[in-house]
N, C-alpha and C. Protein backbone atom coordinates (compact mmCIF):
# COMPACT_ATOMS: atom_id res chain seq x y z
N UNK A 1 59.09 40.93 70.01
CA UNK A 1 58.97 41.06 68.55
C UNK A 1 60.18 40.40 67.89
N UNK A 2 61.48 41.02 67.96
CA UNK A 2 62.71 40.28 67.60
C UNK A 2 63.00 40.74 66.20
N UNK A 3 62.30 40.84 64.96
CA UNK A 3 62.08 41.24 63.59
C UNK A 3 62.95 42.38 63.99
N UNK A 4 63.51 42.57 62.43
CA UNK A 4 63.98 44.15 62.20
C UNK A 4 64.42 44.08 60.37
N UNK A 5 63.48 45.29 59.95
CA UNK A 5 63.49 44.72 58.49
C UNK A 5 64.84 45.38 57.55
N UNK A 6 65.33 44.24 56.87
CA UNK A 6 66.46 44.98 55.89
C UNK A 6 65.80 44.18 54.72
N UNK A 7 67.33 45.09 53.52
CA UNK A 7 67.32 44.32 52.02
C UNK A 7 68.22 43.89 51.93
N UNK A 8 68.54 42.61 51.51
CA UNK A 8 69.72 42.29 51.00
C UNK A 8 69.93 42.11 49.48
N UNK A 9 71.50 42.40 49.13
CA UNK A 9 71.64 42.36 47.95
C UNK A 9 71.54 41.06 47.03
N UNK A 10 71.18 40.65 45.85
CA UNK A 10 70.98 39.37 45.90
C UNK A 10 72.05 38.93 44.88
N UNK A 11 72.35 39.45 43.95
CA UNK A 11 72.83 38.88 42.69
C UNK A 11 74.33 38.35 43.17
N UNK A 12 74.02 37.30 42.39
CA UNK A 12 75.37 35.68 42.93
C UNK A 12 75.16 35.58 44.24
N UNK A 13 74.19 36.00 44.94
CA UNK A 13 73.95 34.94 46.11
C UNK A 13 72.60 33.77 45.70
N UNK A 14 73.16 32.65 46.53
CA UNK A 14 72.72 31.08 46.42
C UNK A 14 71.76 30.89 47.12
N UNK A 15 70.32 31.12 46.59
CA UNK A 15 69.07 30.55 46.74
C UNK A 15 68.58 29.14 46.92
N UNK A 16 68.03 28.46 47.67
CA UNK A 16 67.52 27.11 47.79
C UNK A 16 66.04 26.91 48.07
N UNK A 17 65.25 26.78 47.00
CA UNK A 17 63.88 26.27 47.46
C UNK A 17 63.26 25.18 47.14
N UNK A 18 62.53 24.81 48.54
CA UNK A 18 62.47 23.23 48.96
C UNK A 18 60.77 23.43 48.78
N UNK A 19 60.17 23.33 47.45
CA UNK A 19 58.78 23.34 47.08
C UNK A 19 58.55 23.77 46.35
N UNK A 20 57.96 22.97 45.21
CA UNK A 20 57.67 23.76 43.67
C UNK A 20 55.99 24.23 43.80
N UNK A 21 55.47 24.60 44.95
CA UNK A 21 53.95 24.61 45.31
C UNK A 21 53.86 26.18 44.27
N UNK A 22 52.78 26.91 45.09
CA UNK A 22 52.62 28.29 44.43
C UNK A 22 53.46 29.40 45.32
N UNK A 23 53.38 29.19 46.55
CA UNK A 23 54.34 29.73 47.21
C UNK A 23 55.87 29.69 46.64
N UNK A 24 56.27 28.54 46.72
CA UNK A 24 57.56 28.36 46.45
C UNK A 24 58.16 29.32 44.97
N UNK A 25 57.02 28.83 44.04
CA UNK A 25 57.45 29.46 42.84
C UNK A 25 57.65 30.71 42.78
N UNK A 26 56.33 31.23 43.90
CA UNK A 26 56.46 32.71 43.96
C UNK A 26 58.12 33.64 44.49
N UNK A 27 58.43 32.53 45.91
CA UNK A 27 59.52 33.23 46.01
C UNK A 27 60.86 32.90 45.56
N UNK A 28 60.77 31.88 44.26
CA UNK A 28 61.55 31.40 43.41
C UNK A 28 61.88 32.46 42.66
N UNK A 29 60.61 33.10 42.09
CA UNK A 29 60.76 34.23 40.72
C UNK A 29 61.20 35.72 41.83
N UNK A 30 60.73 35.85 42.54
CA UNK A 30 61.47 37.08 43.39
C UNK A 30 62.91 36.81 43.44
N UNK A 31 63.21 36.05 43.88
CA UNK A 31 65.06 35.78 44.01
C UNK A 31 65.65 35.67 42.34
N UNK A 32 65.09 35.37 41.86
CA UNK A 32 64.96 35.25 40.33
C UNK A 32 65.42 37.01 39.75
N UNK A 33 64.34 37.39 39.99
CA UNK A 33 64.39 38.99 39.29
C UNK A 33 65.36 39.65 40.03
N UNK A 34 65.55 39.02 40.93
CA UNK A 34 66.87 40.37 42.34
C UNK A 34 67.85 39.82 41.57
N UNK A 35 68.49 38.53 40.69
CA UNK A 35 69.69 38.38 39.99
C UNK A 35 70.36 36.90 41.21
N UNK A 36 69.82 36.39 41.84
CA UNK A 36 70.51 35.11 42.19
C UNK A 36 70.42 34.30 41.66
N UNK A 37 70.91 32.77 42.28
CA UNK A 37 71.42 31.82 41.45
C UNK A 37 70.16 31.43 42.35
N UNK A 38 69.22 30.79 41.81
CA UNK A 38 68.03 29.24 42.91
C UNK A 38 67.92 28.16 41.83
N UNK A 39 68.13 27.15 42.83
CA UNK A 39 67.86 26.08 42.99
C UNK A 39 66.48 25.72 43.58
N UNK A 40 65.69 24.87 42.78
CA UNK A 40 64.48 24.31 43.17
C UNK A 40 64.39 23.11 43.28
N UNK A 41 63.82 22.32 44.52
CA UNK A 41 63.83 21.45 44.64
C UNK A 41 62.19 20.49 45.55
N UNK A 42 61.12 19.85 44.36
CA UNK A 42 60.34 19.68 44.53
C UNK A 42 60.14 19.08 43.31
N UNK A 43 58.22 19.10 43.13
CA UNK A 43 57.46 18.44 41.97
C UNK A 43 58.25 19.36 40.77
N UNK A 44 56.86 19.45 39.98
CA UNK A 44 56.91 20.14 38.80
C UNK A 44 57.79 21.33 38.73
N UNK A 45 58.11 21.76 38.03
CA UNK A 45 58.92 22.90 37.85
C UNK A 45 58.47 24.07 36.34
N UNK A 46 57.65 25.04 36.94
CA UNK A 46 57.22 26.16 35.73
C UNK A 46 57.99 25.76 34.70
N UNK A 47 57.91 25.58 33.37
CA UNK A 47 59.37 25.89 32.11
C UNK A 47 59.52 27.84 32.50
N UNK A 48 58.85 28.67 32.77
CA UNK A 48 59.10 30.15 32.93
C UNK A 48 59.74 29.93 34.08
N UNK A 49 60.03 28.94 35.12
CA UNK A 49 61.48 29.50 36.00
C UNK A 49 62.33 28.70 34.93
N UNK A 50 62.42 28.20 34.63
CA UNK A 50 63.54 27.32 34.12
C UNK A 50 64.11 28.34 33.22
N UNK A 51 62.98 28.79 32.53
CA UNK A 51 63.79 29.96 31.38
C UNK A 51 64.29 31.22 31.93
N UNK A 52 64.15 31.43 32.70
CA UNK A 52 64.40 32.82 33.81
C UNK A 52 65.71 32.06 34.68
N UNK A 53 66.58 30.60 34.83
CA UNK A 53 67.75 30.61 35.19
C UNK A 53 67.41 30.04 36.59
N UNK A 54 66.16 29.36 36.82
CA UNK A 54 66.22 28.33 38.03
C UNK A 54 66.68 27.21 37.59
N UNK A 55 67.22 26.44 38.39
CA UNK A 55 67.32 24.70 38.02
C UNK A 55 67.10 24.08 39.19
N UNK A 56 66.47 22.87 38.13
CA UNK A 56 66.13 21.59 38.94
C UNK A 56 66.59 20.70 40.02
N UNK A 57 66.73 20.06 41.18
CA UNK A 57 67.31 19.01 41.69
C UNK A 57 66.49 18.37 42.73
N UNK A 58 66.90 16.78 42.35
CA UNK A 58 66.16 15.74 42.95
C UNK A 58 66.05 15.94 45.02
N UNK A 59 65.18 15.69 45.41
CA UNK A 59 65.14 15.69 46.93
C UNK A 59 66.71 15.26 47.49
N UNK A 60 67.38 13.91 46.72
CA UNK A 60 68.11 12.93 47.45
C UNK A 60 69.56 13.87 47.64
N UNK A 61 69.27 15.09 46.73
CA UNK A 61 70.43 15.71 47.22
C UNK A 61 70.68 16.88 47.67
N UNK A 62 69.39 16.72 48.41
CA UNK A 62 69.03 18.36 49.42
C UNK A 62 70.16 18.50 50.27
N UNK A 63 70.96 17.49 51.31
CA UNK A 63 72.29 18.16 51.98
C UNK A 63 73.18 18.78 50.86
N UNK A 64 73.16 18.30 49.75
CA UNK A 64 74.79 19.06 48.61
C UNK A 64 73.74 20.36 48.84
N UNK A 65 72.56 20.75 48.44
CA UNK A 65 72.06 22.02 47.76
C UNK A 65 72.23 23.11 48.90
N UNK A 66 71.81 22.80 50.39
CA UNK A 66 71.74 22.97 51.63
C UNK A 66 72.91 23.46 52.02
N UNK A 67 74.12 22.99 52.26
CA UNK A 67 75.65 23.24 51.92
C UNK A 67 75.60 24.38 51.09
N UNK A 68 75.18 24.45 49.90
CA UNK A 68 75.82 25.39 48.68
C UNK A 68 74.68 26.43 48.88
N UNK A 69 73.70 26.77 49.68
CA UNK A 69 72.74 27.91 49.43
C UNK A 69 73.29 28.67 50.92
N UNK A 70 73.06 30.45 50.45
CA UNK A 70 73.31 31.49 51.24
C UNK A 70 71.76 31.65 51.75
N UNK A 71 70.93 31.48 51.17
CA UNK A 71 69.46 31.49 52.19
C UNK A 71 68.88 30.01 51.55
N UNK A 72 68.38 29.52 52.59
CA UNK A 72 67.22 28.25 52.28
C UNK A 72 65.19 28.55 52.32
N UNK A 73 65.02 28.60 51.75
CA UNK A 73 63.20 28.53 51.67
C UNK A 73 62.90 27.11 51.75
N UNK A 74 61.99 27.68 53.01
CA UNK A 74 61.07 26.18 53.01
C UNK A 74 59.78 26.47 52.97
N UNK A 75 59.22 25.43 51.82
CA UNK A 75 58.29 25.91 51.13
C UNK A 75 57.23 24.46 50.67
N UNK A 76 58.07 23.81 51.01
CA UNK A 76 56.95 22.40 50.68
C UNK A 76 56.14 22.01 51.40
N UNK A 77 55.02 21.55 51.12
CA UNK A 77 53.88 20.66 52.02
C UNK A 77 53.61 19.74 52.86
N UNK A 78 55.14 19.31 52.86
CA UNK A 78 55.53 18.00 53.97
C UNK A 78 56.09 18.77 54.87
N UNK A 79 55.03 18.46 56.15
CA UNK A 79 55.65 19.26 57.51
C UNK A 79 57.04 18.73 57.82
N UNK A 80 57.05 16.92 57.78
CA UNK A 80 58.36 16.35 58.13
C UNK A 80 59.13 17.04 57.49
N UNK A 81 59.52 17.00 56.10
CA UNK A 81 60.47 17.40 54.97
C UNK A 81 60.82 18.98 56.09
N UNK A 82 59.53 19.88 55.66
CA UNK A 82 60.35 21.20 56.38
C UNK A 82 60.80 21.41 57.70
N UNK A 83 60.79 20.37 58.43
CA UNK A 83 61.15 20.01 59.72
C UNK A 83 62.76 19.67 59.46
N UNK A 84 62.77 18.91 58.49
CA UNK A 84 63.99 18.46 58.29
C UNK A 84 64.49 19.53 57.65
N UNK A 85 64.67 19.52 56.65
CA UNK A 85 65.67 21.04 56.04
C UNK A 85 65.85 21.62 56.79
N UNK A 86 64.87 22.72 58.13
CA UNK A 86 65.07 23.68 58.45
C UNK A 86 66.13 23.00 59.50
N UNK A 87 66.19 21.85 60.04
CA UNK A 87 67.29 21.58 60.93
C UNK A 87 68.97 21.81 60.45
N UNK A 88 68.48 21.26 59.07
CA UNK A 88 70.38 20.79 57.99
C UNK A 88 70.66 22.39 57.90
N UNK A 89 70.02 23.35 57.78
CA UNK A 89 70.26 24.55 57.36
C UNK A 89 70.28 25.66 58.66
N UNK A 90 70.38 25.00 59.71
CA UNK A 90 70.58 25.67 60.94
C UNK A 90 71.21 27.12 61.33
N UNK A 91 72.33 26.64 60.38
CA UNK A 91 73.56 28.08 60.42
C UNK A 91 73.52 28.10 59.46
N UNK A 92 72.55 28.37 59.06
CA UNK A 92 71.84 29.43 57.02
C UNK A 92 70.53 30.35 57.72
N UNK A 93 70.77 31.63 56.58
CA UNK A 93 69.57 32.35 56.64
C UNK A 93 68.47 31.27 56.13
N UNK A 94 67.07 31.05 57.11
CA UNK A 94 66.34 30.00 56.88
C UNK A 94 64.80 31.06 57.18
N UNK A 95 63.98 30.57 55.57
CA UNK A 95 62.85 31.16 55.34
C UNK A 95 61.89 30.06 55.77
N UNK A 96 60.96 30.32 56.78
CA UNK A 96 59.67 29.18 56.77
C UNK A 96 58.26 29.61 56.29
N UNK A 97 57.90 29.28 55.17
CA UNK A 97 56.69 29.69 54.33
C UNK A 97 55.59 29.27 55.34
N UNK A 98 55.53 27.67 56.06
CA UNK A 98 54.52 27.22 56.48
C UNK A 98 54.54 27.89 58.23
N UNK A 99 55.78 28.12 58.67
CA UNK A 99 55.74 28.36 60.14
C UNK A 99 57.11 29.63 60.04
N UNK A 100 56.82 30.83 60.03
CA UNK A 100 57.82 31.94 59.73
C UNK A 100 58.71 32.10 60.95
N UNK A 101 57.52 32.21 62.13
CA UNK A 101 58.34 32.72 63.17
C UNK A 101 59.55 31.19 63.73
N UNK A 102 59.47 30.41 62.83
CA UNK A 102 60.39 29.47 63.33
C UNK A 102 61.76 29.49 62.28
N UNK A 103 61.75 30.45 61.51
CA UNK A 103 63.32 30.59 60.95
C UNK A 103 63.77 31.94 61.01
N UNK A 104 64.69 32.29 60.31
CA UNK A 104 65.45 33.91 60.88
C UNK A 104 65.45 34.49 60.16
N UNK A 105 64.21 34.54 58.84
CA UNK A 105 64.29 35.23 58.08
C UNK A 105 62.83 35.08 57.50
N UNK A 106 62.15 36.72 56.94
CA UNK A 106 61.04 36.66 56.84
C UNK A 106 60.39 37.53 55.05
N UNK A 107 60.32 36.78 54.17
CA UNK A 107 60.14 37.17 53.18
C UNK A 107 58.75 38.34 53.18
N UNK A 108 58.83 39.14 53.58
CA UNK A 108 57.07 40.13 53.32
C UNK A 108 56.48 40.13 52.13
N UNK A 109 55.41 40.52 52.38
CA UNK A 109 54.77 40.86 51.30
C UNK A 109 55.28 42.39 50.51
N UNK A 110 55.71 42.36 49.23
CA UNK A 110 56.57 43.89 48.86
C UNK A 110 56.22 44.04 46.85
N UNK A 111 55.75 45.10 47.41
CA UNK A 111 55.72 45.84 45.82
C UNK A 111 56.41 46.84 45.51
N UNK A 112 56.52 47.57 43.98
CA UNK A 112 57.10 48.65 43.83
C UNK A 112 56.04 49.13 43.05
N UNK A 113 56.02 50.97 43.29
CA UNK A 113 55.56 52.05 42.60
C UNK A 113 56.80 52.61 42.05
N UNK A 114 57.31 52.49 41.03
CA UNK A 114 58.18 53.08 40.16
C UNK A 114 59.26 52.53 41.05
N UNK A 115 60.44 53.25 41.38
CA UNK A 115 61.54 53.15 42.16
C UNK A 115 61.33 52.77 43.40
N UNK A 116 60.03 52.95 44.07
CA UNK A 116 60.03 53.62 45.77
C UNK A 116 59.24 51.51 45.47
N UNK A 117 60.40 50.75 46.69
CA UNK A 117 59.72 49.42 46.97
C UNK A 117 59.58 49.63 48.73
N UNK A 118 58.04 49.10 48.71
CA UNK A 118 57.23 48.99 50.18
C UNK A 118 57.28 47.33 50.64
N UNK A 119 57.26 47.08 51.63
CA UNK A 119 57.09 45.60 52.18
C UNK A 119 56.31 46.09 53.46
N UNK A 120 55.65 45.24 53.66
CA UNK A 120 54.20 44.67 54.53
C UNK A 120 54.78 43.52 55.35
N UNK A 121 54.64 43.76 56.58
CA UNK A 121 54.82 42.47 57.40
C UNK A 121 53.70 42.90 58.50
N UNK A 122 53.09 41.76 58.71
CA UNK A 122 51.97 41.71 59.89
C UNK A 122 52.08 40.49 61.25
N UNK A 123 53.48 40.58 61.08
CA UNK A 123 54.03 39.70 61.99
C UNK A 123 53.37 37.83 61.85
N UNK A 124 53.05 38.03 60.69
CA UNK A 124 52.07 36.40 60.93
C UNK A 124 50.68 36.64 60.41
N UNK A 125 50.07 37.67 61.68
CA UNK A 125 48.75 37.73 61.71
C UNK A 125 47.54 37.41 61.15
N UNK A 126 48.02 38.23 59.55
CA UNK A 126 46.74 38.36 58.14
C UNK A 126 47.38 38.53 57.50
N UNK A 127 47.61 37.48 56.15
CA UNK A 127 48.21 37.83 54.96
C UNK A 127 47.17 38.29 54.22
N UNK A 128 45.66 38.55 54.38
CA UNK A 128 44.77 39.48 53.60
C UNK A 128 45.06 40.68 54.00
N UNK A 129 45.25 40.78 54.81
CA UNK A 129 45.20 42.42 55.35
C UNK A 129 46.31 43.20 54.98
N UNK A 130 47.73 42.20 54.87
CA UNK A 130 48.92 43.00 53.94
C UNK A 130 48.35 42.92 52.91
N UNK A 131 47.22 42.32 51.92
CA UNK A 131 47.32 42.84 50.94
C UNK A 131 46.28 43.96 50.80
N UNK A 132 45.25 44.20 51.52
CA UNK A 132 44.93 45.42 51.84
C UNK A 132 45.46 46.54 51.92
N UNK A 133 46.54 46.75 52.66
CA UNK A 133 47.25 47.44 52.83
C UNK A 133 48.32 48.04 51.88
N UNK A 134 47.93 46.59 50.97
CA UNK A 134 48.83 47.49 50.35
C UNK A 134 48.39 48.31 49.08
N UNK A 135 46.61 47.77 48.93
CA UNK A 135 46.10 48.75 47.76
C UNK A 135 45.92 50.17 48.32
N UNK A 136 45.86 50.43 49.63
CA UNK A 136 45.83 51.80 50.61
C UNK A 136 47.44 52.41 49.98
N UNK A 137 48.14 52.07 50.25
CA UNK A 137 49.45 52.44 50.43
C UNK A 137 49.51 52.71 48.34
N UNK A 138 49.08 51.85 47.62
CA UNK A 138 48.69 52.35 46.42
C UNK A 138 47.96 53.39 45.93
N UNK A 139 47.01 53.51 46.75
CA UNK A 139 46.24 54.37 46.22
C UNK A 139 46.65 56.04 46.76
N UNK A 140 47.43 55.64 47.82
CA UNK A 140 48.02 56.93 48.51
C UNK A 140 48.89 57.91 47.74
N UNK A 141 49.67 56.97 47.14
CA UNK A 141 51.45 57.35 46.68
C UNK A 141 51.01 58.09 45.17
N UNK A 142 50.73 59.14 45.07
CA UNK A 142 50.76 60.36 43.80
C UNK A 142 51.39 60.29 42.69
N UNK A 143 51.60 60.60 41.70
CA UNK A 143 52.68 60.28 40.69
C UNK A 143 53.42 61.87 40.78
N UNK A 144 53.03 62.71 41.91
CA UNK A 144 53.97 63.81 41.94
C UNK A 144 54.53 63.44 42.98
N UNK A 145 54.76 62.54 43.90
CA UNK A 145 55.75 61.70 44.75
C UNK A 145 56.44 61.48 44.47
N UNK A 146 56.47 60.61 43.50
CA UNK A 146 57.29 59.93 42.49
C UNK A 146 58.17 61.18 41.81
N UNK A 147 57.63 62.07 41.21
CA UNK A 147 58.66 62.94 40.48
C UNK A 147 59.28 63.84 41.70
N UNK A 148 58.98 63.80 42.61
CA UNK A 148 59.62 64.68 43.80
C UNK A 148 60.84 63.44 44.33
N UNK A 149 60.74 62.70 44.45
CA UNK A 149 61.68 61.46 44.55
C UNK A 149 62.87 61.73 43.61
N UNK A 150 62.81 62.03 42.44
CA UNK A 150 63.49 61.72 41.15
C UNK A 150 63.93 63.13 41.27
N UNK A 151 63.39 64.34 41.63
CA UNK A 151 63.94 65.69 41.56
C UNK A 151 64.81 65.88 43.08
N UNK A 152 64.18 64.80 44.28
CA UNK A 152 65.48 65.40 45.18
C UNK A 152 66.74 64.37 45.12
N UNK A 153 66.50 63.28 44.04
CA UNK A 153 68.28 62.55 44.24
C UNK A 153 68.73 63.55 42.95
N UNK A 154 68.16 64.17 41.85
CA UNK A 154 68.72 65.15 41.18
C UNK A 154 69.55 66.18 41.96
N UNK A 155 68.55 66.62 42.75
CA UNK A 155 69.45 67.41 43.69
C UNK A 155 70.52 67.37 44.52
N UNK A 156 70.29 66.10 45.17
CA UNK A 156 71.22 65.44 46.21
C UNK A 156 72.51 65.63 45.19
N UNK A 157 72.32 65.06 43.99
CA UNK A 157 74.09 64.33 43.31
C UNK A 157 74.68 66.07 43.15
N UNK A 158 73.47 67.15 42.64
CA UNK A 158 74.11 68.33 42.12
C UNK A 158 74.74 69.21 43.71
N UNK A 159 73.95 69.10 44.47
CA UNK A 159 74.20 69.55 45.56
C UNK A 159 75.76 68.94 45.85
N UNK A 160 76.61 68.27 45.88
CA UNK A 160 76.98 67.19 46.33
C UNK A 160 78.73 67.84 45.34
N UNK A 161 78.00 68.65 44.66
CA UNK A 161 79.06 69.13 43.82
C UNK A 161 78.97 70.23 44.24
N UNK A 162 78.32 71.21 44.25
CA UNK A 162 78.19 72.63 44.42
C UNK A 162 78.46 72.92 46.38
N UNK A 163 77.45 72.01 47.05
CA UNK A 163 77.96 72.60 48.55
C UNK A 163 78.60 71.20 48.98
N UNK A 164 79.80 71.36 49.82
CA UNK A 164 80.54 70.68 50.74
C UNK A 164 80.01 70.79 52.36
N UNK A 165 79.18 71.78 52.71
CA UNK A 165 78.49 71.43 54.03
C UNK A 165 77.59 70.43 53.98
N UNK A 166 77.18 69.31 54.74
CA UNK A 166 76.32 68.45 54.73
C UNK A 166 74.92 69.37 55.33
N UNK A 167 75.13 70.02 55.90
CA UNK A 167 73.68 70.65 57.13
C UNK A 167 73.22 71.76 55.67
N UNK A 168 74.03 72.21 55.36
CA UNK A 168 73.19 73.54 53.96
C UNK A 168 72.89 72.46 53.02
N UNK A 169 73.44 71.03 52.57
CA UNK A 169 72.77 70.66 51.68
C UNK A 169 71.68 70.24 52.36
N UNK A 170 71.42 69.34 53.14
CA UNK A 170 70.15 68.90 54.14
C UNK A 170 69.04 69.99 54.19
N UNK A 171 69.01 71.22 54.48
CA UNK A 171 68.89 72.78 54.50
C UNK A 171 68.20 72.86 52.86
N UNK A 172 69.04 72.89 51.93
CA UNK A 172 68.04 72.91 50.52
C UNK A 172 67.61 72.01 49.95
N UNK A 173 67.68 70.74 50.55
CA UNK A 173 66.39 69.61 50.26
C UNK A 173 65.21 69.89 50.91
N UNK A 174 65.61 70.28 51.96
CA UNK A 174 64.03 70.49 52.46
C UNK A 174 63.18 71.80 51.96
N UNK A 175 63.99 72.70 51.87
CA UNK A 175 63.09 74.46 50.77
C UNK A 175 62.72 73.88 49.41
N UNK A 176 63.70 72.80 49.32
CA UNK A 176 63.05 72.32 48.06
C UNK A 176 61.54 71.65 47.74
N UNK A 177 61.54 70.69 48.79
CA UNK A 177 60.54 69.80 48.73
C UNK A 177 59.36 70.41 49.31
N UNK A 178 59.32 71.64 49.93
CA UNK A 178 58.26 72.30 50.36
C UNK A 178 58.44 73.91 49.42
N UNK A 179 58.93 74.04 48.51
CA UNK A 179 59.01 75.02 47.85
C UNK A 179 57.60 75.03 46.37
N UNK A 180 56.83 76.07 46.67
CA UNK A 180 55.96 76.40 45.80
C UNK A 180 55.57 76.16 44.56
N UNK A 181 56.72 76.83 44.18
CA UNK A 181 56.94 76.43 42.23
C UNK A 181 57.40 75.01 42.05
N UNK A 182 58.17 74.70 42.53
CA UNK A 182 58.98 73.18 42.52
C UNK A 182 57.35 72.50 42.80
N UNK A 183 56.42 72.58 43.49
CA UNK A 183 55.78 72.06 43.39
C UNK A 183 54.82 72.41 42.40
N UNK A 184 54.18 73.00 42.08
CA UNK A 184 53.49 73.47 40.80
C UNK A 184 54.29 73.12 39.51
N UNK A 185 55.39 72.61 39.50
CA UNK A 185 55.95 72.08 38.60
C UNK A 185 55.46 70.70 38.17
N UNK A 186 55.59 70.07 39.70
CA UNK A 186 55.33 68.44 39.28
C UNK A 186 53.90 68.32 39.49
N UNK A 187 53.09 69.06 39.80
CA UNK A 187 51.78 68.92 39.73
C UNK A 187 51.38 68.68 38.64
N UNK A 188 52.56 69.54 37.42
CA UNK A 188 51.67 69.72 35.99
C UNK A 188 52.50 68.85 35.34
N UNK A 189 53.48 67.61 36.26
CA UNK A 189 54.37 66.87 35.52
C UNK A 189 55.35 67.22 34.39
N UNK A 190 56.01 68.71 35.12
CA UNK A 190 57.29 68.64 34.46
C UNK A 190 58.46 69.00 34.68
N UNK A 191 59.05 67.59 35.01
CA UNK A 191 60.27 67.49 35.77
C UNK A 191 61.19 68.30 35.47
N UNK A 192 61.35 68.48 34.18
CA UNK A 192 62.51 68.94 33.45
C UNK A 192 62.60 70.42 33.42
N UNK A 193 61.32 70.69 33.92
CA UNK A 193 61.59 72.28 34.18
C UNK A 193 61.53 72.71 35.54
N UNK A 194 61.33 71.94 36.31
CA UNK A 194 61.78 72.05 38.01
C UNK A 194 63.49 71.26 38.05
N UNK A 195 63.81 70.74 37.17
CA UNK A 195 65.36 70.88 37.39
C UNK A 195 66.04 71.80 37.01
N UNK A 196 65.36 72.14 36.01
CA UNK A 196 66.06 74.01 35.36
C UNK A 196 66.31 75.07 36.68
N UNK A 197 64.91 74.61 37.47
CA UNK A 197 64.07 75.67 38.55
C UNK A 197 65.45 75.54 39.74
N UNK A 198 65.61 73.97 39.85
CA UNK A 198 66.71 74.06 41.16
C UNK A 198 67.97 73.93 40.82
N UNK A 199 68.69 73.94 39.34
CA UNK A 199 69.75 74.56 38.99
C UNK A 199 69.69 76.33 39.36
N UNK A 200 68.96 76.61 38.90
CA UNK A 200 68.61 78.23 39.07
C UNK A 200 68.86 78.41 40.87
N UNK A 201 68.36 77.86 41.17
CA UNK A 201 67.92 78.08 42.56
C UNK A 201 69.06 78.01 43.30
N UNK A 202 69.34 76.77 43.33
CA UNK A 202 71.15 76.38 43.78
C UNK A 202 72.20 77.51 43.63
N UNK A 203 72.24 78.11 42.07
CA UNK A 203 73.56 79.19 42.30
C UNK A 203 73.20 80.43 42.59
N UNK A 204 71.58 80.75 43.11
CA UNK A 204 71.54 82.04 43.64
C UNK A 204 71.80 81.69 44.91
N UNK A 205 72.55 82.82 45.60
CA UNK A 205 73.11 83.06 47.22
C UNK A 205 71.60 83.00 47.89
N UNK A 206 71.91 82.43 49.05
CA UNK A 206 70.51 82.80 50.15
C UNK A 206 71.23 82.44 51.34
N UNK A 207 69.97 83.12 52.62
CA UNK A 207 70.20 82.37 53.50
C UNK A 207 69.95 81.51 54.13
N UNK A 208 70.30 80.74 54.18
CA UNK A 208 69.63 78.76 54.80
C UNK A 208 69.56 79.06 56.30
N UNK A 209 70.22 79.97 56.99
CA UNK A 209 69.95 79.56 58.54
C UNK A 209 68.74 79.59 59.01
């Protein structure tokens, strides 16, 4: 397999993409919204990347861009061309749109439901089927998920003040998240009174063992 999935942080890191196709654009505007700097380098160019803080540059000076990018995308339609880049960019994180398992880095397929972001990788296989997967994985995720998400980093930061054991706070995240009312709270969507509920809860004594 070899894969192992992380995030990296993006903003002021140096993007390079070698294809203004639909692909390319696509993972133009993703590096785009994470806050990096890309460079595009191909045909046409959207005016909506341009206004969103991509810029332009001619093929002839793909080694300067190549040099100056922290990840390279290859993304254009000329097998030669991505044959070539992916060589100049050897010792760069290197994305291959047309052939993945031949660079060291693998853009998935990834959405967000509020805060909580999912990515899909099918090793290659079916890019229909990640997107299958991912209306499943949509249709799964509750909007009392979501407020149980938002009520245990509430907790985490208050906890964090109130107990100094790590194992008793660990200990009332979990009574929390399986606790009754706390849930009948967000069932009826209201957060603000299940934080009342685990302020309350927090400074009465119990026993966690």
């Amino acid at each position: 397999m070899g894969w192992t999935p992380l995030y990296l942080k993006m903003p002021d890191k140096n993007v390079l993409v070698v294809g203004a196709g639909e692909v390319g654009q696509r993972r133009a505007l993703r590096f785009l919204d994470a806050g990096a700097n890309v460079v595009i380098s191909g045909g046409k160019i959207p005016p909506q990347l341009i206004k969103l803080g991509a810029t332009h540059k001619p093929r002839a000076e793909l080694p300067q861009w190549i040099d100056w990018a922290d990840l390279v995308i290859v993304a254009s339609g000329d097998h030669q061309l991505n044959q070539k880049v992916a060589q100049l960019a050897e010792d760069k994180l290197v994305n291959r749109a047309d052939c993945p398992e031949e660079g060291n880095l693998i853009v998935p397929s990834s959405f967000f439901i509020k805060d909580v972001q999912f990515s899909i990788f099918t090793q290659g296989k079916s890019p229909l089927m990640a997107k299958e997967l991912r209306k499943r994985i949509q249709a799964v995720v509750s909007e009392e998920d979501i407020l149980q998400l938002e009520l245990q980093h509430f907790t985490r930061e208050l906890l964090k003040e109130k107990v100094p054991d790590q194992k008793k706070r660990r200990d009332y995240l979990y009574q929390i998240l399986n606790d009754k009312k706390v849930n009948e709270f967000l069932d009826r969507g209201k957060l603000e009174e299940a934080k009342n509920y685990i302020v309350h809860f927090i400074q009465t004594p119990r026993d966690l063992d």
